[in-house]
Protein backbone atom coordinates (compact mmCIF):
# COMPACT_ATOMS: atom_id res chain seq x y z
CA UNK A 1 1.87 -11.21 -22.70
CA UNK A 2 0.81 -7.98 -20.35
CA UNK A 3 1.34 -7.71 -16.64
CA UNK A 4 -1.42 -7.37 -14.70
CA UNK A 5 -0.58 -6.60 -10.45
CA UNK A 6 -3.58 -5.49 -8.32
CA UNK A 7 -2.32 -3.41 -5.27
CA UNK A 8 -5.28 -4.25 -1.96
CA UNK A 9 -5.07 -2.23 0.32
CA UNK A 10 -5.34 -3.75 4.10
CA UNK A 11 -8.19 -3.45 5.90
CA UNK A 12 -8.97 -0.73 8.93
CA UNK A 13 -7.26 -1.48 12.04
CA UNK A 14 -7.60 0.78 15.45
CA UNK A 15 -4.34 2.71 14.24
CA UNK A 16 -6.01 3.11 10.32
CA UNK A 17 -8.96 4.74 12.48
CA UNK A 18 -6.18 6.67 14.80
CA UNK A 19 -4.27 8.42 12.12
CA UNK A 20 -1.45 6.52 13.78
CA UNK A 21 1.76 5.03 12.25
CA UNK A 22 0.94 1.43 12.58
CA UNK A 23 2.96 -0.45 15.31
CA UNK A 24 1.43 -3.96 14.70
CA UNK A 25 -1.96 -3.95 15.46
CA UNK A 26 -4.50 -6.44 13.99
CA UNK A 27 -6.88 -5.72 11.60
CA UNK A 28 -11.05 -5.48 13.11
CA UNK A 29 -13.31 -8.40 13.56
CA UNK A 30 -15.40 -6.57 11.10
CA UNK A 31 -12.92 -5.50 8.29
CA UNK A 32 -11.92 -9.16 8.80
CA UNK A 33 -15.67 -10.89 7.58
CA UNK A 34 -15.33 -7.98 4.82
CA UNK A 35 -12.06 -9.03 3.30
CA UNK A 36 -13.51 -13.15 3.12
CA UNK A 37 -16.64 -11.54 1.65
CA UNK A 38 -14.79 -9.89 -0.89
CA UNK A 39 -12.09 -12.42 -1.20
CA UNK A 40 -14.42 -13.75 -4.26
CA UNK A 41 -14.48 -10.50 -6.21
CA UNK A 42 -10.41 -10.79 -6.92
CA UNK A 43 -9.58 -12.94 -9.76
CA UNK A 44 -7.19 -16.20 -9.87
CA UNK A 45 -3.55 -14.82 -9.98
CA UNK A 46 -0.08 -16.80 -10.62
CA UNK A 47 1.11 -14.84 -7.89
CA UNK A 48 0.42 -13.59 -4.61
CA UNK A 49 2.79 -11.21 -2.46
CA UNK A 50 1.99 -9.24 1.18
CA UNK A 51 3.81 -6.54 2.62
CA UNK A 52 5.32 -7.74 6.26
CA UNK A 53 2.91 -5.55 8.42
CA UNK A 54 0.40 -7.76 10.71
CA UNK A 55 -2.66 -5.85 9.45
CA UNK A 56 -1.33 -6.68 5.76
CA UNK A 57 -0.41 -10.29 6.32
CA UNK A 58 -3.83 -10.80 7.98
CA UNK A 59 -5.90 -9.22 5.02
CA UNK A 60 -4.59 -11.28 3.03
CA UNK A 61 -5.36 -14.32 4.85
CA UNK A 62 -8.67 -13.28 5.44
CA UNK A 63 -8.78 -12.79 1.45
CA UNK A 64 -7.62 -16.67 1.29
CA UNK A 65 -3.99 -15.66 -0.46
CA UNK A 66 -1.04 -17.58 0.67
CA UNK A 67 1.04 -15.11 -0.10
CA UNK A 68 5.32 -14.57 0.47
CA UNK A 69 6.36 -11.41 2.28
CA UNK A 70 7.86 -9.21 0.50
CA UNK A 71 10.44 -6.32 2.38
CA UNK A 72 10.00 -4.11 -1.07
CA UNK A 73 6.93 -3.61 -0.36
CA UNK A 74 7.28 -2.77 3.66
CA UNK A 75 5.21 0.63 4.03
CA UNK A 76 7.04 4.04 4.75
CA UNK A 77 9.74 3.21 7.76
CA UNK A 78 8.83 6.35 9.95
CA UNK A 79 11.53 5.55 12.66
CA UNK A 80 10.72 7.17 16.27
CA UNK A 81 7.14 8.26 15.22
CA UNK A 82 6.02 4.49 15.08
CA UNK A 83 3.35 3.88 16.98
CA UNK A 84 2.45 7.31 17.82
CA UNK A 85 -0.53 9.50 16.15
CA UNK A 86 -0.38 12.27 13.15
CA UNK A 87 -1.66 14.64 15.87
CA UNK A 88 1.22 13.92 18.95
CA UNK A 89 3.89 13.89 16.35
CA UNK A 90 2.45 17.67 15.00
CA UNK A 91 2.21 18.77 18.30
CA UNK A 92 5.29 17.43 19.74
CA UNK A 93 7.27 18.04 16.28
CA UNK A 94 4.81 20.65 13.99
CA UNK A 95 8.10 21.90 12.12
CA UNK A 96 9.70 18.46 11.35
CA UNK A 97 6.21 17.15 10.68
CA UNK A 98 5.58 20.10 8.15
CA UNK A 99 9.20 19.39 6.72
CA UNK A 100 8.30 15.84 6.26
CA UNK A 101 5.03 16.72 4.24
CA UNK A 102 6.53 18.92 2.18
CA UNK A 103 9.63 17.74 1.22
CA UNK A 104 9.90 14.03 -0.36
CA UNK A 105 13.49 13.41 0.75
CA UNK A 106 12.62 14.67 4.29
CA UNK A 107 13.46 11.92 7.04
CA UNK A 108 13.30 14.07 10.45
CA UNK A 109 11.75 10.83 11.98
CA UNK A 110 14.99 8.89 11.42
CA UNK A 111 13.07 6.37 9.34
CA UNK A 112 12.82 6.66 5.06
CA UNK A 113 12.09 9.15 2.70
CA UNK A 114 9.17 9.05 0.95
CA UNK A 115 11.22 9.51 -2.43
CA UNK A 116 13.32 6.94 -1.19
CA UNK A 117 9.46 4.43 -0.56
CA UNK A 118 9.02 5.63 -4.13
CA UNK A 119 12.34 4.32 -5.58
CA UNK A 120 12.16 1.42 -3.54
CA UNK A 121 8.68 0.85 -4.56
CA UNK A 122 9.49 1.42 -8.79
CA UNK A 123 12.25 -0.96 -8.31
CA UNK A 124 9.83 -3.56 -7.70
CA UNK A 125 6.86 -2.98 -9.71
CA UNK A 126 9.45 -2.80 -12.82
CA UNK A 127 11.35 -6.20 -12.07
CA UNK A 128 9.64 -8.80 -9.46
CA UNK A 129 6.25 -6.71 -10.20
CA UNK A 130 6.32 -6.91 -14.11
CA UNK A 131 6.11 -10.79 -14.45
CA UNK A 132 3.75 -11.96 -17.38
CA UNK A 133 -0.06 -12.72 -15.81
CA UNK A 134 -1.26 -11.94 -12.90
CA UNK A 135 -0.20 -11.03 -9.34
CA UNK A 136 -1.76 -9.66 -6.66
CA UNK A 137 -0.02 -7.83 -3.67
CA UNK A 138 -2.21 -6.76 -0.38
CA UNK A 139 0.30 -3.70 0.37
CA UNK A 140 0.40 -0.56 2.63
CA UNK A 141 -1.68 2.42 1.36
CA UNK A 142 1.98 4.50 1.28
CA UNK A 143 2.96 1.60 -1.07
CA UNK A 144 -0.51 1.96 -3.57
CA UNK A 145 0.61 5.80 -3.12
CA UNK A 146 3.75 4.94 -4.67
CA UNK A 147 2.87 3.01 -7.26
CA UNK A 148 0.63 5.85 -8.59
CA UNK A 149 3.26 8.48 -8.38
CA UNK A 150 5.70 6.01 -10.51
CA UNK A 151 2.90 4.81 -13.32
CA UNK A 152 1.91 8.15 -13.99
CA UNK A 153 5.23 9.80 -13.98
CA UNK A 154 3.72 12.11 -11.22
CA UNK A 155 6.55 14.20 -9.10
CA UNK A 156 6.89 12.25 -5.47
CA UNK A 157 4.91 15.58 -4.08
CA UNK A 158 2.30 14.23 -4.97
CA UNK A 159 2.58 11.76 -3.17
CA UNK A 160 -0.07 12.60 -0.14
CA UNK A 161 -2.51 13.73 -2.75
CA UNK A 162 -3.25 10.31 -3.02
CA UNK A 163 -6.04 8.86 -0.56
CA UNK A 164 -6.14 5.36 -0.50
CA UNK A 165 -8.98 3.22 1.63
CA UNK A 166 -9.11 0.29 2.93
CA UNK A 167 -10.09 -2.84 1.17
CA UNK A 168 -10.04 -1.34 -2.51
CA UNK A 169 -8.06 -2.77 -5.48
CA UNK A 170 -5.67 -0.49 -7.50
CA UNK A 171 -4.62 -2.33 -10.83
CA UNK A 172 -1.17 -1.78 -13.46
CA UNK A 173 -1.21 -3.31 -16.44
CA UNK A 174 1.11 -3.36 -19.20
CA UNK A 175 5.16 -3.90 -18.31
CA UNK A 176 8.24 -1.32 -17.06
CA UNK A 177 8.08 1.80 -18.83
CA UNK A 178 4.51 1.38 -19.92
CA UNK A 179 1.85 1.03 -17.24
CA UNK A 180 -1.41 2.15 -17.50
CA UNK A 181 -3.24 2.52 -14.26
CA UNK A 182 -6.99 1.81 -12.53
CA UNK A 183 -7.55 3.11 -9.32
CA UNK A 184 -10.20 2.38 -6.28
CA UNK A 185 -11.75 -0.27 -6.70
CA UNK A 186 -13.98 -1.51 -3.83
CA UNK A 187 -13.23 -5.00 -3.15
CA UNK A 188 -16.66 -6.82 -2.83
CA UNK A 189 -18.58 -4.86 -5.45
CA UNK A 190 -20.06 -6.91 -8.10
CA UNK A 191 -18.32 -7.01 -11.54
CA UNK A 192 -15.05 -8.55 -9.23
CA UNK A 193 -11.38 -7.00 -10.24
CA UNK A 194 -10.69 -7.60 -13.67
């Protein structure tokens, strides 16, 4: 039987709008009545998982999954730059912030790697993640990120040359070693998630 895990991606929050490393904050009233309007277009799954984060766990309530966190599939840890924006950390920090987007197994933030999100993320998606059926996962757009750079073999640079919005569906079927990938989908549109 094939695998079939649909990454969501939460919907906006103040901090999403920001640029700012999210430090809790709830998802909008509006993204909110989006998600249960487009909590029909996902198909039944035998599994649901959520990454900790408030804005993740709430999507997918508002999406009506019950769903376990999972740590594995926490978004980047960025340490000390938590809470603030992409713009104080670049002008408070521009060399450490141009380290960190340049080099995957930068960390000047204190926090994780982003080749060590991407390892962490693989890990999953080729054990827990590779279960026969269907799961779905409402997960951090760093964690969708990941997923792409492990399916297609891409090198972790590539990393933040993958934009991922809110409230779309990015599907992997097939099991470790052999994924095939579908990215983007806007949750809500007709024709559902297949």
């Amino acid at each position: 039987m094939t695998s079939r895990v649909t990454f969501v991606a939460p919907a906006t929050t103040p901090s999403l709008r920001r640029a700012r490393f999210d430090a809790g904050d709830s998802i909008e009233d509006g993204a909110a009545a989006r998600a249960r309007s487009a909590a029909r277009s996902l198909r039944a799954a035998e599994r649901a998982f959520v990454s900790p984060s408030v804005r993740c766990r709430e999507t997918a309530a508002a999406l009506g999954l019950a769903a376990p966190a999972v740590p594995e599939l926490s978004g980047l840890d960025v340490g000390r730059w938590l809470g603030r924006t992409l713009d104080e950390v670049g002008a408070a920090e521009p060399e450490a912030v141009a380290h960190w987007l340049t080099d995957p197994g930068a960390a000047p933030h204190g926090g994780e790697s982003v080749r060590e999100l991407c390892a962490r993320v693989a890990r999953w998606l080729d054990t827990s993640g590779a279960a026969d059926g269907r799961t779905v996962a409402v997960v951090e757009p760093e964690v969708v990120r990941a997923v792409v750079v492990h399916v297609l073999g891409a090198p972790e640079a590539a990393f933040w040359r993958v934009d991922v919005r809110p409230l779309t569906a990015t599907e992997v079927t097939g099991r470790s070693g052999r994924w095939n990938l579908r990215i983007g989908h806007d949750l809500g549109q007709s024709g559902g998630v297949d």
